[in-house]
Protein backbone atom coordinates (compact mmCIF):
# COMPACT_ATOMS: atom_id res chain seq x y z
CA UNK A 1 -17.49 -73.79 -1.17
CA UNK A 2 -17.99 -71.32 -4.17
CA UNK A 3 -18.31 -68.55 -1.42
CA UNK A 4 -14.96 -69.25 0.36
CA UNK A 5 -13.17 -69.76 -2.65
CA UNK A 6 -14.46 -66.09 -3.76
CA UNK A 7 -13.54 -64.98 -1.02
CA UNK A 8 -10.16 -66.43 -1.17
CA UNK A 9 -9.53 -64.99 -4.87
CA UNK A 10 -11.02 -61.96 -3.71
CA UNK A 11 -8.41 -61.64 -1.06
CA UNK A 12 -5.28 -62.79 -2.62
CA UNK A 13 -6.31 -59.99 -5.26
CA UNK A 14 -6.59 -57.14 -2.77
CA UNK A 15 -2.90 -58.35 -1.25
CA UNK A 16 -1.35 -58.38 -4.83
CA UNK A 17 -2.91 -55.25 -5.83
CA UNK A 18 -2.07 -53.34 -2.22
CA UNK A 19 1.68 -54.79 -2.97
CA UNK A 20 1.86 -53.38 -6.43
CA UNK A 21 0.08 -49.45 -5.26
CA UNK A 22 3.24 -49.56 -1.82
CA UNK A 23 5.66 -50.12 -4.37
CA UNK A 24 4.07 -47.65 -7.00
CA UNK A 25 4.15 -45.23 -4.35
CA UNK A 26 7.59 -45.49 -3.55
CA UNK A 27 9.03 -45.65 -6.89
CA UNK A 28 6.88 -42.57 -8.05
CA UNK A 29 6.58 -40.90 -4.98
CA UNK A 30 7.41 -37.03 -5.41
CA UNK A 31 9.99 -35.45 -2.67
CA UNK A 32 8.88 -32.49 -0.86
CA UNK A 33 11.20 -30.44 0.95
CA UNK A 34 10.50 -30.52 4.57
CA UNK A 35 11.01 -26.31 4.60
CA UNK A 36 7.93 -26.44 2.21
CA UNK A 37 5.51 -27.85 5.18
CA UNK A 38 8.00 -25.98 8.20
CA UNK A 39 7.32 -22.66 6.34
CA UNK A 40 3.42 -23.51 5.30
CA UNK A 41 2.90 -23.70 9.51
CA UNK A 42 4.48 -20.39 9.92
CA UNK A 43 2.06 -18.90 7.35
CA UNK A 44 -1.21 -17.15 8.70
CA UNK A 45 -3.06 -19.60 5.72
CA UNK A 46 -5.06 -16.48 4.22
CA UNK A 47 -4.55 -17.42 0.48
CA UNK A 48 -5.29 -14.26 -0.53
CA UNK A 49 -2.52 -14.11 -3.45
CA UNK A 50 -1.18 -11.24 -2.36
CA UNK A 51 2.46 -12.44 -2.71
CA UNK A 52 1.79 -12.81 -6.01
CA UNK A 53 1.99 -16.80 -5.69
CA UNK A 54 -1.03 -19.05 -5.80
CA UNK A 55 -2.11 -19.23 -1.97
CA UNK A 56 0.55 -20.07 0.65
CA UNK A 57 1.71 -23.16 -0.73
CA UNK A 58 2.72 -21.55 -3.72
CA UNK A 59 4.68 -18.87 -1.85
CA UNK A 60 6.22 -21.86 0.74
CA UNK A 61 7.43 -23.71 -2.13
CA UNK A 62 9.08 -20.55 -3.98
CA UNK A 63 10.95 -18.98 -0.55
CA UNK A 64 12.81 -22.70 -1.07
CA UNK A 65 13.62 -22.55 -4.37
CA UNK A 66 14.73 -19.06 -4.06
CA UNK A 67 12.76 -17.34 -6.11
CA UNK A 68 10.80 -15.71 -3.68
CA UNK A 69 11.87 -13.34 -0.93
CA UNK A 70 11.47 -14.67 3.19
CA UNK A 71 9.24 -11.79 3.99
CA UNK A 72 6.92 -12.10 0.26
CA UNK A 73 3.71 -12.35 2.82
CA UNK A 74 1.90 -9.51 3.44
CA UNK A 75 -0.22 -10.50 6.01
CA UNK A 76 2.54 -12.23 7.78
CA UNK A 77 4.81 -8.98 8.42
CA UNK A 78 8.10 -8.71 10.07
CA UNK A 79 7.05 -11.61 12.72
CA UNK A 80 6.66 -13.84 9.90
CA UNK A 81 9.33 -13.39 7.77
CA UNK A 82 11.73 -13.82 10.70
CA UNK A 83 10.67 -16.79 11.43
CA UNK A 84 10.65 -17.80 7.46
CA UNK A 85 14.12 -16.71 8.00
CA UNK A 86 15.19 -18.88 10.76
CA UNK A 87 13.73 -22.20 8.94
CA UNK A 88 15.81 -20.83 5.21
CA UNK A 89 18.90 -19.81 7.37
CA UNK A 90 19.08 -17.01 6.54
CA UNK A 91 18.28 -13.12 7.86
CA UNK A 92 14.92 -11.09 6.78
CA UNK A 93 15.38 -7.80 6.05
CA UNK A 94 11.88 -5.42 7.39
CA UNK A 95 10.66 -4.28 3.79
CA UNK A 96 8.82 -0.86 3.67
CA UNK A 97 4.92 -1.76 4.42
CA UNK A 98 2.84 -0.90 1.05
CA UNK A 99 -0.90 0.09 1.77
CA UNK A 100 -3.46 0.00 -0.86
CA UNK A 101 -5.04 3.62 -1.86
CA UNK A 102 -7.71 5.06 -3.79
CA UNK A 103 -7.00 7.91 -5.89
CA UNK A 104 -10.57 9.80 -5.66
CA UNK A 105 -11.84 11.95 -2.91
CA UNK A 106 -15.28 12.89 -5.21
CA UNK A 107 -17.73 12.34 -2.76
CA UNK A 108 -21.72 12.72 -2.53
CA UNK A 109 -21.30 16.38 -1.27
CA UNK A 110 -18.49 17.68 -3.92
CA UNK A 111 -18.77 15.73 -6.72
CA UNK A 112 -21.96 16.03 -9.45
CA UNK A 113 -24.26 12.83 -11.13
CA UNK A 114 -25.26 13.01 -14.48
CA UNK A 115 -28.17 10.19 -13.98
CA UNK A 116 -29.75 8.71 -11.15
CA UNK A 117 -28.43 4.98 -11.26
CA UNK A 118 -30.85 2.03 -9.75
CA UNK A 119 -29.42 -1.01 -10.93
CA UNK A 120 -26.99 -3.96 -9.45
CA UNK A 121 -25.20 -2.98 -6.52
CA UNK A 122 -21.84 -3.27 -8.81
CA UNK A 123 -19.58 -0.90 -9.81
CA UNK A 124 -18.90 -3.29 -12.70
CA UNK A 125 -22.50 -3.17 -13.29
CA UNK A 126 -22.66 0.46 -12.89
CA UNK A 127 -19.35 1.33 -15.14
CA UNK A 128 -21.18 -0.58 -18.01
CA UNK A 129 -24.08 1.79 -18.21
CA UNK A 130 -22.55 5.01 -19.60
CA UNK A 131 -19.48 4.41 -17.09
CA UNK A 132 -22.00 5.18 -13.94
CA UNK A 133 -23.82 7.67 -12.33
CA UNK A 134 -20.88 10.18 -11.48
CA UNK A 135 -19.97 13.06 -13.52
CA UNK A 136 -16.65 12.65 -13.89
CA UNK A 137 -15.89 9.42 -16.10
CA UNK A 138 -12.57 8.34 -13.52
CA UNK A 139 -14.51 8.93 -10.24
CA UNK A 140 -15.30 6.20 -7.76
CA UNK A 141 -18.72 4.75 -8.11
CA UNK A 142 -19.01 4.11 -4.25
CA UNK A 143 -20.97 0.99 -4.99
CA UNK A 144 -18.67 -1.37 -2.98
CA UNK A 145 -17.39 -4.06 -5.70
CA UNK A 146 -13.81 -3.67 -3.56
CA UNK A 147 -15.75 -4.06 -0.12
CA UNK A 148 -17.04 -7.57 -1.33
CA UNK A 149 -13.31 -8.52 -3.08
CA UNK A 150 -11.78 -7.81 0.53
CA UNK A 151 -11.11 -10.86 2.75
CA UNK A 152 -9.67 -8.25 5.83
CA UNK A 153 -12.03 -5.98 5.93
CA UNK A 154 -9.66 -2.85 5.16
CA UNK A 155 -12.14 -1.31 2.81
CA UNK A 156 -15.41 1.05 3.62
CA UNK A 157 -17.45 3.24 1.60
CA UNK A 158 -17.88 6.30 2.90
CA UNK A 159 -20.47 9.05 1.72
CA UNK A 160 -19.63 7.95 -1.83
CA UNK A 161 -16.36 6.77 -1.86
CA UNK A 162 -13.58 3.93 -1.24
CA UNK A 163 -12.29 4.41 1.98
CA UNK A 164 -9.08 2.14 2.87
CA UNK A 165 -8.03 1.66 6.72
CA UNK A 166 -4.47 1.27 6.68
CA UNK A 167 -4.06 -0.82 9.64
CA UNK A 168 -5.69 -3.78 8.06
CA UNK A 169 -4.40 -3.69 4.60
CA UNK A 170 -2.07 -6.18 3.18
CA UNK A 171 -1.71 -4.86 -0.10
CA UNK A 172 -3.20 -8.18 -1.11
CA UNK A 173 -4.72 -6.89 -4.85
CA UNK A 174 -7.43 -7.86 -5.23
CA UNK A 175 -9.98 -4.56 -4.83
CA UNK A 176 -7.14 -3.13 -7.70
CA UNK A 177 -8.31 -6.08 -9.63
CA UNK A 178 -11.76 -5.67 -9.27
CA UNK A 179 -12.41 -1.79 -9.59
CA UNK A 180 -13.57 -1.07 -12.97
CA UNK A 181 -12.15 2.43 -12.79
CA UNK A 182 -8.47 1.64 -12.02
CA UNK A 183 -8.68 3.97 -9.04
CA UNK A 184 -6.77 1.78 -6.49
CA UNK A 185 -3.05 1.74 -6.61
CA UNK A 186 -0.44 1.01 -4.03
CA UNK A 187 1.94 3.60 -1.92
CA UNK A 188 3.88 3.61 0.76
CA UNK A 189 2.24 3.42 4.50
CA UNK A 190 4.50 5.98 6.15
CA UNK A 191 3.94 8.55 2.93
CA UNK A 192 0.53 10.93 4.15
CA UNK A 193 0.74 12.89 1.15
CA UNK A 194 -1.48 11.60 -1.92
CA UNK A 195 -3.38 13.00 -4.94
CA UNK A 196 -6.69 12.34 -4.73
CA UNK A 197 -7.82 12.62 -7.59
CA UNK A 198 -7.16 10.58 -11.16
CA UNK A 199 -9.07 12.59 -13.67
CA UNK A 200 -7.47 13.44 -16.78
CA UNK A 201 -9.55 16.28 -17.80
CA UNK A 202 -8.52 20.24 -18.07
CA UNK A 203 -9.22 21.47 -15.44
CA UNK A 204 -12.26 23.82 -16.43
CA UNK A 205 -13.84 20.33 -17.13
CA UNK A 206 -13.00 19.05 -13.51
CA UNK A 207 -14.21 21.69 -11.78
CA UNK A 208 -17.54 21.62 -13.35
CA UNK A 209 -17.87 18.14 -12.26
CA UNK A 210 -16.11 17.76 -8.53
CA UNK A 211 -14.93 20.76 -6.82
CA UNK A 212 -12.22 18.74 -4.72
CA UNK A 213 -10.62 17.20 -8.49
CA UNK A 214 -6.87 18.24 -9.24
CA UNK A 215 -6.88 21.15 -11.91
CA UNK A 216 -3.40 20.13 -13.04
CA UNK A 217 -2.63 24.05 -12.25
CA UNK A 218 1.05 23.20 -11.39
CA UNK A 219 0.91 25.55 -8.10
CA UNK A 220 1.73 22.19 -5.89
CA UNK A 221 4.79 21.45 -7.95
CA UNK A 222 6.02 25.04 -7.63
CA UNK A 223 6.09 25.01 -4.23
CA UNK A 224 7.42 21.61 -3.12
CA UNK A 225 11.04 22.73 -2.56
CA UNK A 226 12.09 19.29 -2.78
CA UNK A 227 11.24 18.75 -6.33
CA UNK A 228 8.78 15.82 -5.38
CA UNK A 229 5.57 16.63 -7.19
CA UNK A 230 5.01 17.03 -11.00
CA UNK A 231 2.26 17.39 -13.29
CA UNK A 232 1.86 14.80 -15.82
CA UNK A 233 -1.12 14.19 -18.33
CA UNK A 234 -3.16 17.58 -16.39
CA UNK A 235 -2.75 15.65 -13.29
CA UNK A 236 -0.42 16.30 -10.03
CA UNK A 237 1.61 13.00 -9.20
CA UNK A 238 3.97 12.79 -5.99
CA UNK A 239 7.48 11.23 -6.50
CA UNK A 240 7.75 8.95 -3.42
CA UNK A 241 11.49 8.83 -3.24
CA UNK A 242 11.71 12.56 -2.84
CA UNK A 243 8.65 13.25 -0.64
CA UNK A 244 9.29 14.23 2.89
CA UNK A 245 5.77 14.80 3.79
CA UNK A 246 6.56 18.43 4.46
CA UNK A 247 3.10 18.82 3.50
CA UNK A 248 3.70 22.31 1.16
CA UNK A 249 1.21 21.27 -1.43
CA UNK A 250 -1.28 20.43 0.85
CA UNK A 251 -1.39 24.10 2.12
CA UNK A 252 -1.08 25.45 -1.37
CA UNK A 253 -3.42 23.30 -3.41
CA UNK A 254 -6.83 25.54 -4.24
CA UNK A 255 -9.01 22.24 -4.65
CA UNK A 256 -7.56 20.29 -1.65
CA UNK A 257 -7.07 17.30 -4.63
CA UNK A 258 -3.48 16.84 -2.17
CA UNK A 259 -4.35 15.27 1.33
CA UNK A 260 -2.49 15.00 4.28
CA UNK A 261 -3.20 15.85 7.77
CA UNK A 262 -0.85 19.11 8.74
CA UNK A 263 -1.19 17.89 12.28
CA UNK A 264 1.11 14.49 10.96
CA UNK A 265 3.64 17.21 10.89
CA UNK A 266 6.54 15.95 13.42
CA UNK A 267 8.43 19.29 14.31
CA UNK A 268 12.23 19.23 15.59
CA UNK A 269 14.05 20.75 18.58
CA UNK A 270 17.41 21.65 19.12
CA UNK A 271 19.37 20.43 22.87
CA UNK A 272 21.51 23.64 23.61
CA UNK A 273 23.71 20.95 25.57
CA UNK A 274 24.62 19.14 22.01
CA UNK A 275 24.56 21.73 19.36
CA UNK A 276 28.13 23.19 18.83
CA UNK A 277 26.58 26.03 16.04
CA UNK A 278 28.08 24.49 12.83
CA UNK A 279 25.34 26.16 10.94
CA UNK A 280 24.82 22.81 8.76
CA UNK A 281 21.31 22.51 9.54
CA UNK A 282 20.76 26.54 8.92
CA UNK A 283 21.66 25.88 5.24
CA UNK A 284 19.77 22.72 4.91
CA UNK A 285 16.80 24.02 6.03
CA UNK A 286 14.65 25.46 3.38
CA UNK A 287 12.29 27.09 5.16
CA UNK A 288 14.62 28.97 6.97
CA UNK A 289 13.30 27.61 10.78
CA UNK A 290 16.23 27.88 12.14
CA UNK A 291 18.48 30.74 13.05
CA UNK A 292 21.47 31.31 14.75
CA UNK A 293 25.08 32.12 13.77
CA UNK A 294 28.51 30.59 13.63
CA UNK A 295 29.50 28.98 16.75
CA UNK A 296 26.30 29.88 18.57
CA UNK A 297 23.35 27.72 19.73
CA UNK A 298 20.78 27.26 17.24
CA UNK A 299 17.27 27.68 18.03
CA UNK A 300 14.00 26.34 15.53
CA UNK A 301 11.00 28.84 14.96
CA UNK A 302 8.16 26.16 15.57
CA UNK A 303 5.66 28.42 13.21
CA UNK A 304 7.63 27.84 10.10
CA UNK A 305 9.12 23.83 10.59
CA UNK A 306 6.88 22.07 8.60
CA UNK A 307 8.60 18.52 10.14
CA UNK A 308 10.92 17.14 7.11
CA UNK A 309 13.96 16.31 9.48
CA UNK A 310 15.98 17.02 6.50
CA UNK A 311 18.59 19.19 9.34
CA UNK A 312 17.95 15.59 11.81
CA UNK A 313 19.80 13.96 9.33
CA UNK A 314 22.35 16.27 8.70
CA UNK A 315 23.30 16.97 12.18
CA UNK A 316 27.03 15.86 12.82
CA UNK A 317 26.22 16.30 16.78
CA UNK A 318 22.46 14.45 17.00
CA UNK A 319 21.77 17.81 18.54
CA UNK A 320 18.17 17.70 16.42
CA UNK A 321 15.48 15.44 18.30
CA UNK A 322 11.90 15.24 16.42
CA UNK A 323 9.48 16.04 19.09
């Protein structure tokens, strides 16, 4: 009897209690926006912070309070953020992809060691000892501490050096947060043209330590007719908003600090059929590729376009096609 009446109390006890937790949980229960879970399916689920928001629930919950844009997820892209778009209502706009990239091209074969390091496979490690192995005190110490902080496999080290793959970066942060030297910053994907180099030294110094380091000589900055590379602090720095990868510094730099492939170069053509010889794109040329006079049909001298479609866009007739 003393067993079925504990029972009994036992049970009446669970039902009273299970009442009292349903009601709690109504009365207390917190909303949550049904856009918050609509937009957490559309996200790939990476987490990787690179929205700047603590993992994808963070970034669900601030596209629908507003303080975050539809397409804030990198790894999502344009696919994602339309569909973001569709769930908020509203249009995505297809933001200018950002790539991670490391500002050192001091590799085994051109750049010099002062000691020969044999501790942690760190650069952390490494940078605590004398600031590493290398030379030059803002080189990369090719030791991989961004390869490990990767979750897309975007980053290799190559003969020495930090070697980003484009393709798979999502500008997610965190090998800037982890490299000890400060030598990865962000730029845009469709810009080729980037200093490779972030040494603040004069450039006697540099050279004696990498033979590929920018001398801050200012010979890049003379020659970019579009005013889109200065040096600041001994060190050559390219002004995204005026580059037009024409690629000028690249062929005048002595140390080859400036990289970009010449064959990225996307020349122009002119269709006879179109061009009424206006002679606009003749004076907007600056490297005077194109000749022909007043009412005649323009031709381009392929040797001397360097591809900045600066006469593509000027072109009242779309008589300029890039080839």
């Amino acid at each position: 009897m003393a067993i079925i009446n504990s029972i009994l109390v036992l049970g009446v006890m669970g039902l009273i209690f299970g009442a009292i937790l349903a009601y709690a949980s109504k009365k207390f229960a917190v909303e949550v926006d049904e856009r918050v879970e609509a937009i957490l399916e559309v996200l790939p689920g990476a987490n990787c912070g690179g929205c700047g928001f603590p993992g994808c629930g963070g970034l669900a919950s601030a596209i629908v309070e507003g303080s975050a844009s539809v397409n804030g997820c990198p790894v999502g892209g344009s696919e994602c953020a339309a569909k973001i778009g569709e769930i908020m209502g509203i249009a995505s706009e297809a933001g200018e992809k950002k790539v991670a990239n490391v500002i050192c091209n001091g590799n085994c074969a051109v750049s010099k060691d002062k000691y020969i390091y044999e501790g942690m496979t760190d650069c952390k490690a490494a940078n605590a000892l004398n600031g590493g192995s290398k030379s030059c005190k803002y080189g990369c110490l090719g030791l991989g501490t961004c390869v490990n902080a990767c979750n897309f496999d975007a980053i290799k080290i190559i003969d020495g050096v930090a070697v980003i793959d484009e393709e798979k970066c999502v500008l997610c942060g965190k090998c800037m947060d982890v490299c000890p030297k400060g030598l990865i910053n962000e730029k845009p994907m469709k810009n080729k043209v980037v200093v490779s180099c972030n040494s603040k030294e004069f450039g006697k110094n540099v050279k004696e330590k990498c033979s590929v380091g920018c001398i801050g000589c200012g010979i890049c900055a003379k020659a970019c007719p579009f005013d889109a590379i200065h040096v600041e602090n001994k060190l050559a720095e390219v002004d995204y908003s005026k580059c037009v990868q024409c690629m000028v510094c690249v062929e005048k730099c002595p140390t080859k600090a400036i990289k970009g492939n010449l064959n990225d170069r996307k020349k122009v053509t002119i269709e006879e059929e179109k061009c009424v010889g206006c002679t606009i794109c003749k004076k907007q040329c600056k490297f005077d590729a194109i000749s022909g006079e007043l009412k005649e049909t323009h031709k381009v001298d392929a040797d001397k376009c360097v591809g900045c479609h600066l006469c593509v866009q000027k072109c009242p007739k779309k008589a300029i096609k890039i080839l």
